[in-house]
Protein backbone atom coordinates (compact mmCIF):
# COMPACT_ATOMS: atom_id res chain seq x y z
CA UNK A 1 92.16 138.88 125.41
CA UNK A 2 89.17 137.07 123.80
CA UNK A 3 88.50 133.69 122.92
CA UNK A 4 87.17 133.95 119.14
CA UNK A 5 86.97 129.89 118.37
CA UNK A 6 87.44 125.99 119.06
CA UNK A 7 88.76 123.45 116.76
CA UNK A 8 88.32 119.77 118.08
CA UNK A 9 90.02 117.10 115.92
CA UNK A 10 89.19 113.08 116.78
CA UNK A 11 92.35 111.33 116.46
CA UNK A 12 91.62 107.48 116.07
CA UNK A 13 93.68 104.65 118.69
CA UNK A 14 95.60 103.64 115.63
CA UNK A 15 98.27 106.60 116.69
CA UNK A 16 98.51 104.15 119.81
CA UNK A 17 100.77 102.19 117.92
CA UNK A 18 100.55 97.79 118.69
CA UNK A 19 99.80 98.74 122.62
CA UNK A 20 96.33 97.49 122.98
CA UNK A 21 97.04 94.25 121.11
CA UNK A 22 98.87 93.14 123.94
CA UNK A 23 98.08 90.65 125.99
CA UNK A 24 97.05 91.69 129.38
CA UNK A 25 93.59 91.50 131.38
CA UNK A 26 91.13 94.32 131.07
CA UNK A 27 87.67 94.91 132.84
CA UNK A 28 86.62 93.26 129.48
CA UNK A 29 88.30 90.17 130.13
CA UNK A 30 85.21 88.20 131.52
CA UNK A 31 83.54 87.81 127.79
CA UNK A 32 85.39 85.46 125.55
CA UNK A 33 85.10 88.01 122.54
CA UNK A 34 87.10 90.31 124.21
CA UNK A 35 89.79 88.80 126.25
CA UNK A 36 93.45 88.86 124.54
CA UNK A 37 95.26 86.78 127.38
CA UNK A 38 97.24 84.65 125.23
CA UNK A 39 97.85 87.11 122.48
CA UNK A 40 95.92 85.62 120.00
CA UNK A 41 93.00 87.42 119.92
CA UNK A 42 94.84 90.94 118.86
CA UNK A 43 92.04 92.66 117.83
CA UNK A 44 89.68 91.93 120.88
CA UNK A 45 90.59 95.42 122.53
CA UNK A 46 90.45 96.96 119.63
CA UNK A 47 86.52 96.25 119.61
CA UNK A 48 85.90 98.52 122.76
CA UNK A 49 88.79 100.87 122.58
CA UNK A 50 88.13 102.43 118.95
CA UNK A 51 88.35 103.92 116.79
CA UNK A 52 88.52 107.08 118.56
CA UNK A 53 91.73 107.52 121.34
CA UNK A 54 91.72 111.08 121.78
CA UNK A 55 90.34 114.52 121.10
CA UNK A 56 92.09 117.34 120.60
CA UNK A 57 91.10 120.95 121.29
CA UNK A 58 92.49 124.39 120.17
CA UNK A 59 91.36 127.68 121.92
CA UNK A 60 92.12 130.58 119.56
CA UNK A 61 91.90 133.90 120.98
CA UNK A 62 92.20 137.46 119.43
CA UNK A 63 95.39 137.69 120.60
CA UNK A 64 97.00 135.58 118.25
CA UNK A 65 97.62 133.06 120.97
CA UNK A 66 96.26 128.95 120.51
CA UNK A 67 95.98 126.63 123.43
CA UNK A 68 95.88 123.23 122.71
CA UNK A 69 94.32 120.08 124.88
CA UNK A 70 93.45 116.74 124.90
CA UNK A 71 90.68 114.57 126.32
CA UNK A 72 90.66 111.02 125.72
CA UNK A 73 88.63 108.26 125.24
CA UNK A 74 85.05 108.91 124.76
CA UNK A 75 84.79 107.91 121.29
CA UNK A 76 82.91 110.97 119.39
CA UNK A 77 80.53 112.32 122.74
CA UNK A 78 83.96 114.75 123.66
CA UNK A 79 83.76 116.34 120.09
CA UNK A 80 80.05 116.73 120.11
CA UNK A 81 79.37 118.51 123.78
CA UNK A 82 82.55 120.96 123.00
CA UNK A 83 81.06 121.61 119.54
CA UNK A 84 77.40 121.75 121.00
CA UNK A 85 78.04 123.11 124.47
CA UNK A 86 81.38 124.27 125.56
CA UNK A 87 82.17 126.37 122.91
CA UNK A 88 78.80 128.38 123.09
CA UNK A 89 79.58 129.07 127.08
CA UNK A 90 83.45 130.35 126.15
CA UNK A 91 83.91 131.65 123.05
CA UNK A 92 83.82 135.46 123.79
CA UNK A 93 85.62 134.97 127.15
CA UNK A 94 88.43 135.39 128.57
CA UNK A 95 91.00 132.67 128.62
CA UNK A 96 92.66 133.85 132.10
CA UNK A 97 88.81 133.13 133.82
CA UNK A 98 89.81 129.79 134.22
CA UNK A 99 88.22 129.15 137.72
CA UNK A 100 85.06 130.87 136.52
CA UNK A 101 85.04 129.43 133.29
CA UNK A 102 85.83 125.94 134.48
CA UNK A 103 82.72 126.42 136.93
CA UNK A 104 80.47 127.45 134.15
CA UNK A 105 81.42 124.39 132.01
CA UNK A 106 80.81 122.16 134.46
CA UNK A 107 77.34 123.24 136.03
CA UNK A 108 76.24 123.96 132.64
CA UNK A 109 76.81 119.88 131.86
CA UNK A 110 75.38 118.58 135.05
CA UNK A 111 72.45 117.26 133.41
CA UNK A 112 74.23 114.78 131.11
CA UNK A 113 78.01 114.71 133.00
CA UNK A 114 79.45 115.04 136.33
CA UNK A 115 81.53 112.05 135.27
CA UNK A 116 82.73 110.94 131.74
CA UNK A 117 82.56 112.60 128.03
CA UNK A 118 81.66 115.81 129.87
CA UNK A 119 84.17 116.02 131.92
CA UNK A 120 86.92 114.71 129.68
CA UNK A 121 85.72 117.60 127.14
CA UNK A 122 85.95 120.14 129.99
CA UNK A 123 89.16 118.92 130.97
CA UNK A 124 90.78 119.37 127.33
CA UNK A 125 89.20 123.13 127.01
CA UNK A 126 90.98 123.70 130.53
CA UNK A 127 94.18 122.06 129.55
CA UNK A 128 93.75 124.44 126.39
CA UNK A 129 93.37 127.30 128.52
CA UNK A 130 96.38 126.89 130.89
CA UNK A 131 98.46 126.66 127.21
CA UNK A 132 96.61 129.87 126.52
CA UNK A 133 98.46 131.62 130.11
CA UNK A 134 101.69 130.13 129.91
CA UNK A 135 102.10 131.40 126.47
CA UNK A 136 100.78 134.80 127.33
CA UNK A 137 103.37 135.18 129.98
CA UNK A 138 105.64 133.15 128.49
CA UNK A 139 106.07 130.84 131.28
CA UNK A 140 105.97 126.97 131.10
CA UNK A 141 102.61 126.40 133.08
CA UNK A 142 104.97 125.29 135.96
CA UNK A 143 106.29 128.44 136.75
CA UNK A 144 102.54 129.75 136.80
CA UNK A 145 101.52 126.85 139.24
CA UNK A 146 103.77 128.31 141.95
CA UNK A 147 107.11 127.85 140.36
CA UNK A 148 109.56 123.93 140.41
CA UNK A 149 110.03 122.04 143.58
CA UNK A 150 112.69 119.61 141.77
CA UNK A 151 114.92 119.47 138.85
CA UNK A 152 114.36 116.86 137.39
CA UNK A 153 111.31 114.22 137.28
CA UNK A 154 111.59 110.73 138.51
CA UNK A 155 109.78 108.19 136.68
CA UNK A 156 109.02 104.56 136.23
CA UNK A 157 108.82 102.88 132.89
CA UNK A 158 105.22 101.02 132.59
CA UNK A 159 105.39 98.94 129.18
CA UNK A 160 106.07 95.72 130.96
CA UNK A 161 103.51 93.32 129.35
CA UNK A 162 103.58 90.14 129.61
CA UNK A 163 104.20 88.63 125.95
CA UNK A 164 106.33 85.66 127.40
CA UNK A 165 108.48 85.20 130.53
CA UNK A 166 111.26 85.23 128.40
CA UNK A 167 110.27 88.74 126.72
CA UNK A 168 108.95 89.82 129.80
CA UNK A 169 112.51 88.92 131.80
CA UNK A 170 114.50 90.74 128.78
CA UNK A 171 112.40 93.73 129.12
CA UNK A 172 112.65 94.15 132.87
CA UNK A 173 116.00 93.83 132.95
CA UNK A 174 116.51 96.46 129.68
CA UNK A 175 115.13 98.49 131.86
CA UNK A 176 116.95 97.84 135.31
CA UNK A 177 120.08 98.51 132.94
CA UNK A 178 118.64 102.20 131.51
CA UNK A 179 118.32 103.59 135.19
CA UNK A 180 114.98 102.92 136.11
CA UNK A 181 114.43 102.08 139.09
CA UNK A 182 110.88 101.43 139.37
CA UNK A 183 108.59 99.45 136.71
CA UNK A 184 104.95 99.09 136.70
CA UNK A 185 103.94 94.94 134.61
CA UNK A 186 100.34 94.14 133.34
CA UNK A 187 98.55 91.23 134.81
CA UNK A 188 97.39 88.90 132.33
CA UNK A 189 94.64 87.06 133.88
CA UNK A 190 91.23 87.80 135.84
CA UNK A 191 88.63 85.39 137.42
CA UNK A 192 87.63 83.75 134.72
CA UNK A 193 91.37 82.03 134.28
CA UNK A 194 90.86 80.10 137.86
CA UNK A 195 93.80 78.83 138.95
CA UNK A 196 95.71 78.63 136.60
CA UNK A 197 95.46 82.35 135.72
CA UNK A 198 96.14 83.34 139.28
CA UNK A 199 99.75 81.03 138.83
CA UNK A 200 100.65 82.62 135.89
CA UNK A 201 99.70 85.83 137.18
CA UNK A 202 101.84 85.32 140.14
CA UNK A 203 104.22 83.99 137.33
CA UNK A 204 104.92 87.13 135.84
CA UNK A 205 105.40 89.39 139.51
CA UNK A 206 107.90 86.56 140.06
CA UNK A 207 110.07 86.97 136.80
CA UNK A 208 109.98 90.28 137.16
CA UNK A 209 111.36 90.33 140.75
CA UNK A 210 113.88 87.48 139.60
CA UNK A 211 115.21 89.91 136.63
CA UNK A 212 115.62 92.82 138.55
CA UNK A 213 116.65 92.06 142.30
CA UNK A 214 114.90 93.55 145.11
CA UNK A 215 116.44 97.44 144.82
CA UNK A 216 113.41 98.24 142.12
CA UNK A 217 110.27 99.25 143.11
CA UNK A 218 107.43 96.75 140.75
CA UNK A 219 103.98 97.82 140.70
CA UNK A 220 101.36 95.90 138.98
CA UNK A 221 98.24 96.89 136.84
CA UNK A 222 95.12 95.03 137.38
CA UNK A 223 93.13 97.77 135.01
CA UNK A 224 89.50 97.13 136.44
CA UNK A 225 89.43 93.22 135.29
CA UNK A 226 89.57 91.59 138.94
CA UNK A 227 86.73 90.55 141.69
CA UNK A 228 87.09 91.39 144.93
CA UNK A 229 87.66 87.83 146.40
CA UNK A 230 89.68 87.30 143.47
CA UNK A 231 91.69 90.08 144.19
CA UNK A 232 91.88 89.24 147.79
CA UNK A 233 93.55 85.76 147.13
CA UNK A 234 95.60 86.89 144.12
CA UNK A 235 97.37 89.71 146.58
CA UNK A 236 97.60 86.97 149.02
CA UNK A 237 99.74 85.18 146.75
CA UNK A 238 101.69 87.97 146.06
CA UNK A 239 102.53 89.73 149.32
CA UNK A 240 105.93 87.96 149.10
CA UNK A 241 107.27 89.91 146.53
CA UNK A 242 107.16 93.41 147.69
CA UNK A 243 105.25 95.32 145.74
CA UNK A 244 104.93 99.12 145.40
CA UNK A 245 101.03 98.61 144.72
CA UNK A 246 98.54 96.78 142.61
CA UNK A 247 96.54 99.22 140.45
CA UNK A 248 93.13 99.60 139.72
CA UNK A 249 91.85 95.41 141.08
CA UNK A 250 88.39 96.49 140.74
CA UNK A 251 85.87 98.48 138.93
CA UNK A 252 86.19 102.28 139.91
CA UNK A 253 82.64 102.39 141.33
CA UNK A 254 82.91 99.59 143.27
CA UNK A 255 84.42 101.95 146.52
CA UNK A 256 83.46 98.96 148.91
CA UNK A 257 85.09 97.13 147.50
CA UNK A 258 88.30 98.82 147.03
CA UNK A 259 88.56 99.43 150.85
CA UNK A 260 87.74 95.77 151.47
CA UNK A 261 90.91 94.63 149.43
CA UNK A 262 92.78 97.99 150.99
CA UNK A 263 92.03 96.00 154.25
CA UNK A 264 92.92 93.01 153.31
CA UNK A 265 96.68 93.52 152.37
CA UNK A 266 99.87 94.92 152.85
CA UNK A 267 100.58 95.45 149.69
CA UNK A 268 99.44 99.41 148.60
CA UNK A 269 96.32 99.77 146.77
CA UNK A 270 96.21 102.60 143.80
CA UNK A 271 93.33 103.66 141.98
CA UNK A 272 91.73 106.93 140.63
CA UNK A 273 92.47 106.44 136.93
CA UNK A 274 88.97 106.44 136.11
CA UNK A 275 87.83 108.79 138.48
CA UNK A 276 86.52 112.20 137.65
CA UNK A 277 86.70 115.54 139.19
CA UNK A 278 87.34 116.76 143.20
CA UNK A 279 84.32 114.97 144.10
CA UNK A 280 84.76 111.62 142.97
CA UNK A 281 88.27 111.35 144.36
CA UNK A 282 87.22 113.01 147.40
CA UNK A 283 85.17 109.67 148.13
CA UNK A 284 87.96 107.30 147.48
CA UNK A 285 89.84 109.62 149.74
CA UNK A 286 87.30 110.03 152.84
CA UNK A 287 86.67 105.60 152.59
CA UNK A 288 90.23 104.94 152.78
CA UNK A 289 90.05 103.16 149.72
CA UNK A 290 93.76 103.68 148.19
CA UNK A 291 97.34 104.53 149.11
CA UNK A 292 97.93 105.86 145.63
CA UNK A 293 95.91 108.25 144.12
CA UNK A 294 96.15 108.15 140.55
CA UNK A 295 94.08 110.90 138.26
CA UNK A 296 94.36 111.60 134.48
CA UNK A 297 94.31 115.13 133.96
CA UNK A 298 92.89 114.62 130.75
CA UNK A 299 89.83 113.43 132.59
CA UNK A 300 89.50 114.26 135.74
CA UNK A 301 88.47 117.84 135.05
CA UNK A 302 91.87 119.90 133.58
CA UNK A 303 94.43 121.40 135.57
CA UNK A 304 92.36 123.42 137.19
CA UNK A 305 90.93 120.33 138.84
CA UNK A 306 93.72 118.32 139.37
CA UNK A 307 95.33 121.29 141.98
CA UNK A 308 92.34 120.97 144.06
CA UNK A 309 92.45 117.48 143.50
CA UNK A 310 96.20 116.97 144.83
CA UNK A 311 94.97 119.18 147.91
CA UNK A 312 92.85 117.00 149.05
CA UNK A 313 94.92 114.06 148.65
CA UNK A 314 97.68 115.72 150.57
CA UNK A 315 95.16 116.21 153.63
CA UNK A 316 94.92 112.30 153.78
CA UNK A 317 98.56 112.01 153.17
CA UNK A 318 97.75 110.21 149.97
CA UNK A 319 100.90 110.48 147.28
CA UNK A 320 99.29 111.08 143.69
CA UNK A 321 100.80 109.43 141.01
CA UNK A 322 99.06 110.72 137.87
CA UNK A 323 97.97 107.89 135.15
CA UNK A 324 100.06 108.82 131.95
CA UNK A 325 103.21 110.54 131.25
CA UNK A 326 102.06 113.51 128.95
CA UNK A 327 103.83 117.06 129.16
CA UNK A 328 100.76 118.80 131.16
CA UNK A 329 101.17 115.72 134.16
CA UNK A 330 104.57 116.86 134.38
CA UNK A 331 104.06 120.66 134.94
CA UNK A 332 101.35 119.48 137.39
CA UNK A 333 104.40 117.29 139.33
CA UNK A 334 107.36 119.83 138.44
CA UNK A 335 105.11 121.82 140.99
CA UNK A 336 103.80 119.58 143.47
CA UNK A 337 105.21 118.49 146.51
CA UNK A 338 102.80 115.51 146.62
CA UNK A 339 103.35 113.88 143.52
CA UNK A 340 106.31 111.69 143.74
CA UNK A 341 107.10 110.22 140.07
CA UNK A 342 105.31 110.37 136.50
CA UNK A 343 104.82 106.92 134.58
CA UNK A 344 107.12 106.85 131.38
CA UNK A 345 106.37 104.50 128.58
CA UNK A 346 109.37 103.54 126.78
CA UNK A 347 108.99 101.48 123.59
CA UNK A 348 111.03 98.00 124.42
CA UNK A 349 114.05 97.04 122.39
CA UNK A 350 111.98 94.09 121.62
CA UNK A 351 109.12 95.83 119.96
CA UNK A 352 111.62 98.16 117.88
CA UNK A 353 113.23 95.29 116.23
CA UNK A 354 109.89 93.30 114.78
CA UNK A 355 108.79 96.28 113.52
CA UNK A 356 110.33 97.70 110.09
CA UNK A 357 110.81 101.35 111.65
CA UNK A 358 110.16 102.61 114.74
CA UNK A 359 106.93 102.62 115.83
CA UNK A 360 105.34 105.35 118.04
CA UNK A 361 103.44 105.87 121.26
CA UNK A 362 100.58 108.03 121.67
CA UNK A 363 102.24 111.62 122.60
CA UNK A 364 105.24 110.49 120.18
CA UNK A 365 102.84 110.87 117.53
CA UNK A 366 100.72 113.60 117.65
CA UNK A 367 103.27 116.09 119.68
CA UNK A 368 106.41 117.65 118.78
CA UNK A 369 108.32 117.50 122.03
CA UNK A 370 107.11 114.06 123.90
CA UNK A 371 108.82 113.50 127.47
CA UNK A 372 112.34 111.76 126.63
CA UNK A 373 113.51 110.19 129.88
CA UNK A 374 117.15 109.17 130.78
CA UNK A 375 118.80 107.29 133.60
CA UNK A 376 115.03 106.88 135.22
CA UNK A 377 114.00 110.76 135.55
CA UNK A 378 112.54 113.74 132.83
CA UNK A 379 113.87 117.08 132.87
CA UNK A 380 111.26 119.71 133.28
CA UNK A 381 109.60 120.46 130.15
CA UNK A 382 111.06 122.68 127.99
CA UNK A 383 109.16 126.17 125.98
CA UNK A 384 106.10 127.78 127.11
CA UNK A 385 102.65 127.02 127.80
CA UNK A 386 101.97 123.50 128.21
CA UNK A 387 104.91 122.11 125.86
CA UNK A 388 101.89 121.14 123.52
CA UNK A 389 103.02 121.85 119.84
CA UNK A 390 101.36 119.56 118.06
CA UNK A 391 102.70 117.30 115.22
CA UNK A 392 100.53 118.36 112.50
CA UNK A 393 101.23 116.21 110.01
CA UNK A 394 100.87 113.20 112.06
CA UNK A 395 97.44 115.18 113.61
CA UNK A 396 96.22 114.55 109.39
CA UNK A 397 97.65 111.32 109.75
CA UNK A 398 95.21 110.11 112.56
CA UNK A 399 92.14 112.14 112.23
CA UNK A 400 89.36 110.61 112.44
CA UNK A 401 86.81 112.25 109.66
């Protein structure tokens, strides 16, 4: 089998549905233009996040046989190095080389990658390629990674954001009631709130723990926008209400600092989101700087790279949790004994009614079969490959030209 050719389509953050108008704090948070915390700045995210979300890449081969991929966020740079680079180093290959090939694609980009666009184009060929195998033996890529070590999936629901308390109280408790029993809220303030932003912040952990008892496990998501001190005294403040970790308090490069707030609470410390291949998660590893190791395979180098990734993690007897719920994370945990649970994002009750018709996440939109959990766990995806037939209609929808 041959690879013959690589389409790449840009598919613009609009297929994200409302979710980055919400109010929540980002690593943006610090300049007034781009801060949302009280909701009425909706299009403030929408200024660093877009227009591109996502690209997706199909391998074609001369067997007849497509893989599909996705990387995400580097708006435009992901379609231009597969166009320009990737596609020149593996069209004529063979899909099954994935090791070699993945090896190839990445020294090949060392001069202008080794983190980033690179390696989020590199990781959507790989995805594309595992599609490729599973299909070929007509396997779901689970069975190819060594075969299930569950039946079903646990996961936690993460679309707790913090609209109002009341909202926020409804939500929680929606989904308490639908069987999960672990939920991951946003944080709506960073340093430049003072005070008051760390009480509200506190605030929110506290309705949350209020709606749903002390039998649910609440994480919180921090996504880059804290200090360390601030982080220090905001975990402080919340060490009461028994978290299952705070995610991602500081920027990802800031490994010092990570381990200093590691140190500095009980509470577990996640991170990794925004990491990128063996290497870079290898250092948060080796400097103790999380409890939680959290890669995106759709950056983070593939499949291929997340194994080896999840191997090293084990070593330090470090669970990983992988950022995003998409149908290649859950082959990756269907086959893992040290990934735990898969994040879930339901669309709250709330959302559905103000909007005229449903409205749709990210995977809801631009794949067939999105993960559809029940009473708190996924079953294992169904069909070959990677479970990655594409909606194409909704594809044309949110192209990006």
């Amino acid at each position: 089998m041959e690879i013959t050719d690589i389409d790449v389509t840009s598919v613009s953050t609009e297929s994200w549905g409302e979710f980055v108008e919400f109010p929540l704090v980002t690593v943006m948070s610090k300049y007034d233009e781009y801060n949302n915390a009280d909701g009425d700045n909706p299009q403030a995210r929408r200024k660093w996040m877009g227009p591109v979300g996502d690209v997706v890449v199909e391998v074609h081969t001369d067997a007849g046989i497509t893989g599909v991929g996705h990387g995400n966020w580097a708006t435009g740079a992901i379609e231009t190095i597969v166009d320009e680079t990737l596609s020149k180093l593996v069209v004529g290959e063979d899909p099954q080389e994935r090791e070699k090939l993945w090896d190839i694609m990445y020294r090949a980009t060392i001069p202008f990658g080794r983190k980033g666009a690179a390696i989020e184009a590199i990781s959507a060929v790989d995805l594309a390629l595992w599609d490729i195998a599973g299909k070929e033996a007509d396997k779901p890529v689970y069975e190819l990674l060594g075969g299930p070590v569950t039946d079903e999936i646990p996961c936690y629901a993460s679309n707790l954001h913090p609209v109002d308390m009341d909202t926020l109280e409804r939500e929680a408790i929606e989904y308490a009631e639908k069987g999960f029993d672990a939920m991951k809220l946003r944080f709506r303030h960073g340093p430049e709130a003072g005070r008051a932003g760390m009480k509200e912040n506190e605030e929110i952990v506290k309705t949350v723990r209020d709606a749903v008892g002390h039998d649910i496990a609440i994480a919180g998501d921090a996504y880059m926008g804290w200090s360390v001190r601030y982080a220090k005294k905001m975990l402080d403040r919340l060490e009461k209400y028994d978290m299952e970790w705070v995610e991602e308090p500081v920027i990802p490069d800031d490994i010092d600092g990570y381990a200093e707030v590691r140190e500095s609470t009980s509470i577990p410390i996640s991170g990794g989101e925004h990491e990128f291949t063996r290497w870079g998660h290898e250092e948060l590893l080796e400097r103790e700087a999380v409890d939680i190791l959290q890669p995106d395979v759709h950056r983070c180098g593939g499949l291929t790279e997340l194994q080896k990734i999840d191997a090293l993690a084990s070593t330090h007897d470090v669970p990983v949790v992988p950022h995003s719920g998409t149908n290649p994370h859950l082959h990756f945990i269907a086959a893992s004994t040290n990934a735990p649970m898969a994040e879930y994002f339901p669309i709250p009750e709330w959302f559905q009614e103000q909007q005229e018709e449903k409205d749709s996440t990210y995977a809801d939109a631009i794949y067939e079969h999105p993960p559809d959990a029940e009473d708190g766990v996924i079953p294992l995806p169904d069909g070959v490959g990677l479970s990655s037939e594409l909606n194409r209609e909704a594809l044309d929808n949110y192209a990006v030209e």
